[in-house]
Protein backbone atom coordinates (compact mmCIF):
# COMPACT_ATOMS: atom_id res chain seq x y z
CA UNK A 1 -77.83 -54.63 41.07
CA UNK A 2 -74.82 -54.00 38.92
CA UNK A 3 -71.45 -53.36 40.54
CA UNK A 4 -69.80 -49.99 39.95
CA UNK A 5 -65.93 -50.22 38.59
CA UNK A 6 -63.75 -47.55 39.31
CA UNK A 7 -62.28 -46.47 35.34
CA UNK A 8 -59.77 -43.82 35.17
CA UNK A 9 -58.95 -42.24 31.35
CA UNK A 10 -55.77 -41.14 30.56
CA UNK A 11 -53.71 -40.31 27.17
CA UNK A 12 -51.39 -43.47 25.82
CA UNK A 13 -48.55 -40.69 26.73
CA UNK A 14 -49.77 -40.34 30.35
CA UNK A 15 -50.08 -43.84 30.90
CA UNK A 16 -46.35 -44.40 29.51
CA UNK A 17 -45.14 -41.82 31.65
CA UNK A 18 -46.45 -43.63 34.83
CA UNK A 19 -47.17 -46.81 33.82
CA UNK A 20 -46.09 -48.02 37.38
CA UNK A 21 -49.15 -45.99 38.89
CA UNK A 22 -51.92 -47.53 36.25
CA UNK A 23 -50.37 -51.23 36.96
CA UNK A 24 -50.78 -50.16 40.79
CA UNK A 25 -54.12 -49.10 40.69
CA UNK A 26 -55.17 -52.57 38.88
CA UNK A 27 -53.42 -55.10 40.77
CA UNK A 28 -54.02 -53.39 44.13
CA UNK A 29 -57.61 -51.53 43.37
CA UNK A 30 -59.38 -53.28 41.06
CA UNK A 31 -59.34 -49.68 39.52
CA UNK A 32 -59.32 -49.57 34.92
CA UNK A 33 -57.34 -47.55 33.15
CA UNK A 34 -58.84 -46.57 29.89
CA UNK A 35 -56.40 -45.50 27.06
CA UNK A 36 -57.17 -42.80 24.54
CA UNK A 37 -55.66 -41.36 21.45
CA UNK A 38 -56.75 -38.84 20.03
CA UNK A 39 -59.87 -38.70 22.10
CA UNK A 40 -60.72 -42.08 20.69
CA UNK A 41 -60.62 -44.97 23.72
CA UNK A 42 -58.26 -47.77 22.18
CA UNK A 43 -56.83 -49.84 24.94
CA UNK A 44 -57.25 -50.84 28.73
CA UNK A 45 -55.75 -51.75 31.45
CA UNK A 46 -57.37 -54.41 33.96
CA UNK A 47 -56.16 -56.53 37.00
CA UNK A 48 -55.28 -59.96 36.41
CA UNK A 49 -58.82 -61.13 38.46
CA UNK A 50 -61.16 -59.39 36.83
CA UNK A 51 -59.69 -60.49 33.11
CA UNK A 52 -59.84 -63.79 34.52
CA UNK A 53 -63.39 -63.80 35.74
CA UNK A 54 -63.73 -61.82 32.13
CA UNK A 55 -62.94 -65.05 29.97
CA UNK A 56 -64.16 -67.45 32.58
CA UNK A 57 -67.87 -65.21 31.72
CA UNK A 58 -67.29 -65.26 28.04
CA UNK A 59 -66.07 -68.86 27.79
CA UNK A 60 -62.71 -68.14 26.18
CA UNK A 61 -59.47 -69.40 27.37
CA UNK A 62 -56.25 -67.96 27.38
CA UNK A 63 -53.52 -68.97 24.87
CA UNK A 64 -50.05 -68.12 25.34
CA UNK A 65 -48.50 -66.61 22.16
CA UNK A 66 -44.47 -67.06 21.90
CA UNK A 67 -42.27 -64.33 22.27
CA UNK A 68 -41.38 -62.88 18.68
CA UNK A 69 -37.18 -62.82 18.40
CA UNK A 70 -35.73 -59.32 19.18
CA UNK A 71 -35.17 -57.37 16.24
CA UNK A 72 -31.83 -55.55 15.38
């Protein structure tokens, strides 16, 4: 039986605006947040676990990428 996942969808703008409340409702609910621009989904936002579990299914690993220098 497949699991059902709680997805909310919400403009890039919207998510911005309370991006405290989307980073809430993944860490504490296991609940997505799907981005959209111009109607189009683009982005989303998942707790930490279930990205984990995500690469750990796929067989990727994750690779820390350096911080680019702040530009002026």
């Amino acid at each position: 039986m497949t699991a059902l996942k709680k997805e909310h969808q919400e403009k890039i703008a919207d998510v911005r605006n309370a991006l405290a409340d989307a980073i809430e409702r993944a860490r504490y609910y296991d609940e997505t947040t799907v981005m959209t621009s111009r109607g189009k989904r683009v982005a989303v936002l998942v707790g930490m676990d279930f990205y984990e579990r995500a690469l750990e299914a796929l067989g990727e690993e994750r690779v820390l990428v350096p911080k680019l220098p702040a530009s002026d």
